[in-house]
Protein backbone atom coordinates (compact mmCIF):
# COMPACT_ATOMS: atom_id res chain seq x y z
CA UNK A 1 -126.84 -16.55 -75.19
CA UNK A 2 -124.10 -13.95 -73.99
CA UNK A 3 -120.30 -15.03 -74.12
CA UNK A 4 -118.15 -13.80 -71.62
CA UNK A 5 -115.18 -11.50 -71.98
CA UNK A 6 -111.79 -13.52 -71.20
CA UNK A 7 -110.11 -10.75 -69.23
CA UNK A 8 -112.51 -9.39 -66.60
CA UNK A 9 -111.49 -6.37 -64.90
CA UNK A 10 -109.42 -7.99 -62.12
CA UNK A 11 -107.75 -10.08 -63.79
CA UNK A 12 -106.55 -7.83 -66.18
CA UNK A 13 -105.24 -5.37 -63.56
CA UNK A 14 -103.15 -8.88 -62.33
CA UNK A 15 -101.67 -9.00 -65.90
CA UNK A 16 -100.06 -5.34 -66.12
CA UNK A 17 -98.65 -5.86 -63.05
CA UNK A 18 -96.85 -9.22 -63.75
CA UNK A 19 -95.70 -7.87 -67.01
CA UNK A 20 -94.37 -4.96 -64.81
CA UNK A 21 -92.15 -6.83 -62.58
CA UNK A 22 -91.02 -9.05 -65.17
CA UNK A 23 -89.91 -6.32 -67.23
CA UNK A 24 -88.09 -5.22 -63.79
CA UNK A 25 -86.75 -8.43 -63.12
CA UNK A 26 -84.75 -7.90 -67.10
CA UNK A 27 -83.71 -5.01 -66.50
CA UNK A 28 -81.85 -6.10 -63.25
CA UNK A 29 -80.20 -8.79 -64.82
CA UNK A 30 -78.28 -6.62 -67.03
CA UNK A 31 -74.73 -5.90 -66.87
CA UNK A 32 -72.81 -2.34 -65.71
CA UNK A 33 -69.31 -1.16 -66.29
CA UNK A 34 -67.72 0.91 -63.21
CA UNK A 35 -64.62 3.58 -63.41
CA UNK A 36 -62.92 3.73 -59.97
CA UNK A 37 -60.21 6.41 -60.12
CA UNK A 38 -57.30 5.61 -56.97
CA UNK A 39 -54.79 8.73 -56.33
CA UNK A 40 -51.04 8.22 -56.17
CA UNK A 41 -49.42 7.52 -52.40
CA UNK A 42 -45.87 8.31 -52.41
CA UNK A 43 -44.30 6.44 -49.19
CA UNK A 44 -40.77 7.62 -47.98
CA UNK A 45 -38.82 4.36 -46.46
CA UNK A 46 -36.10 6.06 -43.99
CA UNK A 47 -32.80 5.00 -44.71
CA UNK A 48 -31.28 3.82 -41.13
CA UNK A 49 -27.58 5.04 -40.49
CA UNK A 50 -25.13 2.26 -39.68
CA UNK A 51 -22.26 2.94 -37.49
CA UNK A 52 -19.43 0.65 -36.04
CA UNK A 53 -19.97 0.03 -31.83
CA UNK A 54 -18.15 2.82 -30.02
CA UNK A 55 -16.96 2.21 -26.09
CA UNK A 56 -16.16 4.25 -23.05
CA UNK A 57 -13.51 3.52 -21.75
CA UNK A 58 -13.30 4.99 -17.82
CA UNK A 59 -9.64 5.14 -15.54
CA UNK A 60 -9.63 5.03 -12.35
CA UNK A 61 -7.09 3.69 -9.92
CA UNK A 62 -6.71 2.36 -6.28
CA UNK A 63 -3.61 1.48 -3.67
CA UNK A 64 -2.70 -1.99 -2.77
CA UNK A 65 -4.67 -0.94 0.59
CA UNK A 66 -7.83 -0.81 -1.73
CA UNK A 67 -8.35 3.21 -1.36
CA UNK A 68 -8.87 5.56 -4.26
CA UNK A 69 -6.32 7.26 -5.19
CA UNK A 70 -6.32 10.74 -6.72
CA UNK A 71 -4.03 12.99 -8.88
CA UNK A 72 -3.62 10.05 -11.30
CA UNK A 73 -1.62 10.79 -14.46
CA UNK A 74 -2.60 8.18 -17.22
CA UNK A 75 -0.48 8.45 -20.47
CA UNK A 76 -0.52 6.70 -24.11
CA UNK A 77 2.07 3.90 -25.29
CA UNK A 78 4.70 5.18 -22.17
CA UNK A 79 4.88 6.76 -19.22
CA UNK A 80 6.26 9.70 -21.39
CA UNK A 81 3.59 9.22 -24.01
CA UNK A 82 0.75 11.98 -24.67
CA UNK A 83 -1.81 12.43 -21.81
CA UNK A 84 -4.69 10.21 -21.84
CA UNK A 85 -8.12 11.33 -20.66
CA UNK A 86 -9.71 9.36 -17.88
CA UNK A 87 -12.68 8.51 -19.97
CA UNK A 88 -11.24 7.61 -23.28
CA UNK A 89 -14.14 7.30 -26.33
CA UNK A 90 -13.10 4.05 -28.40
CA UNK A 91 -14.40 2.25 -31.36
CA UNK A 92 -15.34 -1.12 -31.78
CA UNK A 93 -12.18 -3.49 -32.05
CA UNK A 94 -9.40 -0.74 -31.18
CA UNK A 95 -6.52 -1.54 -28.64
CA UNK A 96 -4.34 0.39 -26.30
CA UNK A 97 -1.81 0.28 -23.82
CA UNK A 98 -2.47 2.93 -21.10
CA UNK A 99 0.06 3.44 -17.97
CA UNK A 100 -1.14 4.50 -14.76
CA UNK A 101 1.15 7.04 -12.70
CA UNK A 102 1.43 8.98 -9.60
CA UNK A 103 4.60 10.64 -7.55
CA UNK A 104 5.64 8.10 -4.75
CA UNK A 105 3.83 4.81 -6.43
CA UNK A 106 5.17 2.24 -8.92
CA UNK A 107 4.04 2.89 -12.04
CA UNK A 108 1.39 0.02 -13.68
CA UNK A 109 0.34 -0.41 -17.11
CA UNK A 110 -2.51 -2.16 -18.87
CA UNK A 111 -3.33 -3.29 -22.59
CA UNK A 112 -7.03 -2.73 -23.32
CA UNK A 113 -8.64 -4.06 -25.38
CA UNK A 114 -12.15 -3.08 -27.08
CA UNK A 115 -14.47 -5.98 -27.72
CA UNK A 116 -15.71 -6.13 -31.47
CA UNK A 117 -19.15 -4.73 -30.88
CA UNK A 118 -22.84 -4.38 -33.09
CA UNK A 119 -23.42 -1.44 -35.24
CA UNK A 120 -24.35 1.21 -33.45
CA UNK A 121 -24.11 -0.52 -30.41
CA UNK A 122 -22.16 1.75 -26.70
CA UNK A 123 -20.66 0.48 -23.79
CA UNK A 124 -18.97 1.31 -21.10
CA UNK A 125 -15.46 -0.14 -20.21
CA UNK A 126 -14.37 0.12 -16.33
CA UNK A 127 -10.64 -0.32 -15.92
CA UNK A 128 -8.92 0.02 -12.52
CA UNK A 129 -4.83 0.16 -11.52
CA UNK A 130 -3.40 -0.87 -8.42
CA UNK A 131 -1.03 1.09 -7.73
CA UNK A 132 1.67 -0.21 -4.62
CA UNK A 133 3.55 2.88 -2.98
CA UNK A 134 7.46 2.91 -2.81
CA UNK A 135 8.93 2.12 0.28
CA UNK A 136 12.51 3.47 1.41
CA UNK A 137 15.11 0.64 1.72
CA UNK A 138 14.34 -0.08 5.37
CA UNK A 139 14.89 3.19 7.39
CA UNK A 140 17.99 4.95 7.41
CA UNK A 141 19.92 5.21 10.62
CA UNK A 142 21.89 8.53 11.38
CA UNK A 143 23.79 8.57 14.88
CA UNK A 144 25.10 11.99 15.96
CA UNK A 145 28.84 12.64 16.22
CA UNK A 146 27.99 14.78 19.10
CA UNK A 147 28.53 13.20 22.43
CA UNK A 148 26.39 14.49 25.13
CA UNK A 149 27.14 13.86 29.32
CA UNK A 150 23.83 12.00 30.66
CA UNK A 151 21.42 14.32 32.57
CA UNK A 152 21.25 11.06 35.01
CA UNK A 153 23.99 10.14 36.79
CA UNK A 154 22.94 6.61 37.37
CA UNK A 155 22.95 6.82 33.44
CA UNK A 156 27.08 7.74 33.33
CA UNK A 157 28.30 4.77 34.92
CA UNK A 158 27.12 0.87 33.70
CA UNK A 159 27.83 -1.94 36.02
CA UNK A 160 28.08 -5.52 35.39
CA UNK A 161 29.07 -8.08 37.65
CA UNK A 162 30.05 -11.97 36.74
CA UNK A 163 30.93 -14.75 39.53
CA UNK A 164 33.30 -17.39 39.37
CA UNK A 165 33.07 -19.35 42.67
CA UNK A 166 35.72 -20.23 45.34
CA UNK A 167 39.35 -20.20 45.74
CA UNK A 168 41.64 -21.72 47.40
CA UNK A 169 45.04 -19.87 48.69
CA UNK A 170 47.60 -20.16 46.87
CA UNK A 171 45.63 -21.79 43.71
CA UNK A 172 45.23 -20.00 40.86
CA UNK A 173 42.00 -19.06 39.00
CA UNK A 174 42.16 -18.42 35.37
CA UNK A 175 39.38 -15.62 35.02
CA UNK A 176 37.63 -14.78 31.51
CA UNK A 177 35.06 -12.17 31.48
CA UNK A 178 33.16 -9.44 28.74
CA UNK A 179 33.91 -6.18 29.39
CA UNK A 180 32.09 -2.98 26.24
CA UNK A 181 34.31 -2.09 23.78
CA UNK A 182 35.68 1.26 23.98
CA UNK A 183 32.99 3.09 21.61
CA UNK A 184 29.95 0.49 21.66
CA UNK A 185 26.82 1.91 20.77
CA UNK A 186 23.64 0.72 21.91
CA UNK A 187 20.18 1.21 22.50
CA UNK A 188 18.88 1.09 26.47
CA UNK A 189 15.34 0.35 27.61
CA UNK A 190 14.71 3.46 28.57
CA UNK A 191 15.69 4.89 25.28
CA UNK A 192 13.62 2.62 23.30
CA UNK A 193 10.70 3.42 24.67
CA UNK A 194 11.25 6.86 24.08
CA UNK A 195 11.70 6.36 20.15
CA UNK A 196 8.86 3.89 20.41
CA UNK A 197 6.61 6.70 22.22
CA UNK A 198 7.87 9.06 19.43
CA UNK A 199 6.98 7.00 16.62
CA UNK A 200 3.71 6.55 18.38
CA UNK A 201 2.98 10.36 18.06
CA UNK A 202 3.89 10.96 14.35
CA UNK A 203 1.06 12.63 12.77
CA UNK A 204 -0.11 12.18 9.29
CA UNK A 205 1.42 14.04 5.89
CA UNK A 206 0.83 18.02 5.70
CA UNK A 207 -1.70 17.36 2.66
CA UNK A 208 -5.10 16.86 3.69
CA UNK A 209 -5.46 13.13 5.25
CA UNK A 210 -7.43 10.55 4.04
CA UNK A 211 -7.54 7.02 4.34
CA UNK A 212 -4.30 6.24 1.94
CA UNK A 213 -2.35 8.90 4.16
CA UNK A 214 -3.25 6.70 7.05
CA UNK A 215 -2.17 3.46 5.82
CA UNK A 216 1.29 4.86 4.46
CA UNK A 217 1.52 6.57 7.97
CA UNK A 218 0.66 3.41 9.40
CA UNK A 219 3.67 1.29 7.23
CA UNK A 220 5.96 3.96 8.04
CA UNK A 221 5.27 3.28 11.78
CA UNK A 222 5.44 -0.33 11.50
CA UNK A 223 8.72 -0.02 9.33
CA UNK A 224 10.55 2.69 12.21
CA UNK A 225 9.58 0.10 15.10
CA UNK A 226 11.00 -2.78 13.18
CA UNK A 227 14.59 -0.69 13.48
CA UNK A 228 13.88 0.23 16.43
CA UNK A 229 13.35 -3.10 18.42
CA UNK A 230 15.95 -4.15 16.24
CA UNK A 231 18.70 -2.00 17.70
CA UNK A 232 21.38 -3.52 20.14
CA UNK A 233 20.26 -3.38 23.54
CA UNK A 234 23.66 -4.44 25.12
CA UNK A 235 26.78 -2.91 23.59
CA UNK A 236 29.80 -5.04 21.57
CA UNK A 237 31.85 -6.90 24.13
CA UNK A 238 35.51 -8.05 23.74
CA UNK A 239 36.67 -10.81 25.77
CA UNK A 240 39.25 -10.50 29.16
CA UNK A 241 41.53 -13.30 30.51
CA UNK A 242 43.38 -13.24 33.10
CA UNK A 243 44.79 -15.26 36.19
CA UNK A 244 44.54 -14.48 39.76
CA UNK A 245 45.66 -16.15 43.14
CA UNK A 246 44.68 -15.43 46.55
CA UNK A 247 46.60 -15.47 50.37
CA UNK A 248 43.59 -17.38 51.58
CA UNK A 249 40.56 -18.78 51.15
CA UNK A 250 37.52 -17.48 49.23
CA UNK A 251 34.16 -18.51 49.30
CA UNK A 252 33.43 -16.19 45.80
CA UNK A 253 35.26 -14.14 42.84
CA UNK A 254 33.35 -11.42 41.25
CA UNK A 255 34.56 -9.48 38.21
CA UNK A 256 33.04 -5.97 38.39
CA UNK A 257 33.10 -4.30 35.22
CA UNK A 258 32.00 -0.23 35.77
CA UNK A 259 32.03 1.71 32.25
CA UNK A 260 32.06 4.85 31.75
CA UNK A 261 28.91 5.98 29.03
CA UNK A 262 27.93 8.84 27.11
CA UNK A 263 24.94 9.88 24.79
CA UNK A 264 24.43 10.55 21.24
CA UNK A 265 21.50 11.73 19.35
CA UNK A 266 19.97 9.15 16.40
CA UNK A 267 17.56 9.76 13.64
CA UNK A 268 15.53 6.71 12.28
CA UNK A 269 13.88 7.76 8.85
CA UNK A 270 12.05 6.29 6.03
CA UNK A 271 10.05 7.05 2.64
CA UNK A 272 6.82 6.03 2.22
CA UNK A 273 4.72 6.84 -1.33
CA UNK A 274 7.19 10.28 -1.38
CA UNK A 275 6.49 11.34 2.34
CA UNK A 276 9.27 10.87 5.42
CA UNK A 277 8.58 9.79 8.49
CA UNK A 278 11.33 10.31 11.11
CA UNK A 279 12.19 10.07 14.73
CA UNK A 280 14.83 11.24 17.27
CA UNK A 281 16.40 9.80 20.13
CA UNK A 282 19.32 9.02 21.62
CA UNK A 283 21.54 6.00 22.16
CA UNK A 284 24.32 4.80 24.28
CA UNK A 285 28.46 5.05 24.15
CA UNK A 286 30.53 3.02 25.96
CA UNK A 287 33.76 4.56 27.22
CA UNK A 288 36.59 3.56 29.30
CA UNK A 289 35.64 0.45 31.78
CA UNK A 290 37.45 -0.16 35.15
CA UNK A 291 37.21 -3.73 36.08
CA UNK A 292 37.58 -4.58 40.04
CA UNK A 293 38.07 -8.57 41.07
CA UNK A 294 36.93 -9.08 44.38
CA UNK A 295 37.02 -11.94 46.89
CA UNK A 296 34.28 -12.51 49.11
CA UNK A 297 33.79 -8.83 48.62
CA UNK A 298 37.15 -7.32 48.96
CA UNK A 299 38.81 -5.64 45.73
CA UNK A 300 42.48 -7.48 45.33
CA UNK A 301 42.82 -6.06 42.05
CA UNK A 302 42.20 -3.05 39.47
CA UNK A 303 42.11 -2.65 35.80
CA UNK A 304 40.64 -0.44 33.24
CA UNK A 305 39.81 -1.77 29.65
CA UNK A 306 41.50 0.26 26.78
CA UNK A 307 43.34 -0.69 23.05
CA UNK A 308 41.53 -2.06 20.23
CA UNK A 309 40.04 -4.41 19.45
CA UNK A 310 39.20 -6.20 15.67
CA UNK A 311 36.87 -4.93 13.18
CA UNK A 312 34.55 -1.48 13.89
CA UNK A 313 34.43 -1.66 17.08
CA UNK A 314 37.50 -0.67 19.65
CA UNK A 315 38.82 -3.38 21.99
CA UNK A 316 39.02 -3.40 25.92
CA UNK A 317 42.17 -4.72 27.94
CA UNK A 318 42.98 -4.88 31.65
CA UNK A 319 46.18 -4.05 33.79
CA UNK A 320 46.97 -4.44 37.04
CA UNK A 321 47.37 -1.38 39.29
């Protein structure tokens, strides 16, 4: 009987190749050392400069009236101090005390502060002065010595009548009546509103105009028709008394009071923010008055006022023909 062989051909092909993947399977199992070689990075951190907060600090200035104003001198400390820029560069924390100047303006100062601020931190610091322009002490008044005849004649004579009723004959009547003062000055209608007209036509400052020019030209107006209106329009009086009687009855007195008047020229002037503003005219002098007392219309008596009277002004009198 034949034995058989325990590895046929197939199955010994299926043993090499398990011994050849277990020998595989080993050798994966082992263990390997690796070498990684990593280069040198040199990193630069920047270094960040820290400063203190600096400021701006930017003039400007403007009139009561609101407008800008120009040809502003700002100074250090004083008004004499060193000259200030009108944008001053300021650090954080600093003070100062700038003044604000300008010809024909009150002067205004201001302490400034600068807030303390981050590092490296800018702002920008507005700071305004209001600046009120000087006005003249009222407006100045300068009558002529000059005394010139009216060019109208109904302006050389001033009339003024005052009534005092009826009289009996043989009563007497104690009269008191107002006559000018010998050298009262005033102002008549007519010569107002030619002052008023005049002040009406003033024109602006020489120097270019703008809207400042126009409201100092404006106060200047308002301040020359304040004097104006102001102005006597009937002239010092002194008083008169005097007793009369009459051969017969009369229904009415009058006292008629003619003065004599001449002119004289008048400047009004004031000052405002370094400009004048002025105006002529003329006003009114009362001379010598002749006073007439009539009854129902017939003249029984003449004066004329003269002497002196108290004070500035000259007096008045009357004297019987």
């Amino acid at each position: 009987m034949k034995k058989a062989k325990f590895l046929s051909g197939f199955n010994a092909k299926m043993a090499l190749a398990a011994v050849a993947v277990a020998s595989f399977t080993l050798t994966g199992c082992e263990k390997e050392d690796f070498s990684v070689n990593v280069p040198n990075i040199d990193i630069e951190v920047p270094v960040l400069d820290v400063n203190p907060g600096t400021a701006a600090i930017m003039l400007t200035a403007t009139s009561t009236s609101g407008n800008t104003l120009e040809g502003i001198t700002y100074t250090f400390t004083s008004l004499g101090g060193e000259v200030a820029p009108t944008t001053i560069n300021c650090k954080s924390g600093e003070t100062y005390v700038i003044w604000a100047s300008k010809e024909g303006y009150a002067p205004a100062y201001k302490e400034i502060v600068v807030p303390t601020l981050p590092n490296n931190a800018f702002v920008t610091i507005p700071v305004n002065f209001v600046l009120a322009a000087i006005v003249s002490d009222g407006v100045e008044e300068v009558v002529g010595e000059e005394e010139i005849n009216p060019s109208d004649p109904n302006d050389a004579e001033r009339e003024k009548t005052q009534n005092f009723g009826s009289l009996k004959a043989g009563e007497v009547m104690k009269l008191t009546y107002e006559i000018p003062a010998n050298g009262a000055i005033y102002m008549s209608d007519t010569q107002r509103s030619a002052l008023i007209e005049a002040v009406d036509a003033l024109s602006g400052p020489t120097r270019s105009a703008d809207d400042e020019a126009a409201v100092n030209l404006e106060t200047a107006k308002r301040l020359l028709k304040s004097k104006i209106n102001e102005f006597a329009s009937e002239p010092a009086t002194v008083t008169v008394e005097r007793e009369i009687t009459v051969e017969k009855d009369a229904s009415e007195i009058k006292v008629v009071v003619k003065t004599n008047q001449m002119f004289k020229t008048v400047e009004f002037s004031t000052v405002v923010a370094n400009e004048t503003y002025s105006v002529e005219g003329q006003l009114t002098v009362c001379k010598d008055s002749e006073v007439i007392v009539e009854a129902d219309g017939a003249a029984i008596s003449h004066g004329h006022g003269h002497g002196h009277g108290d004070g500035e002004t000259d007096g008045g009198g009357i004297g019987d023909r």
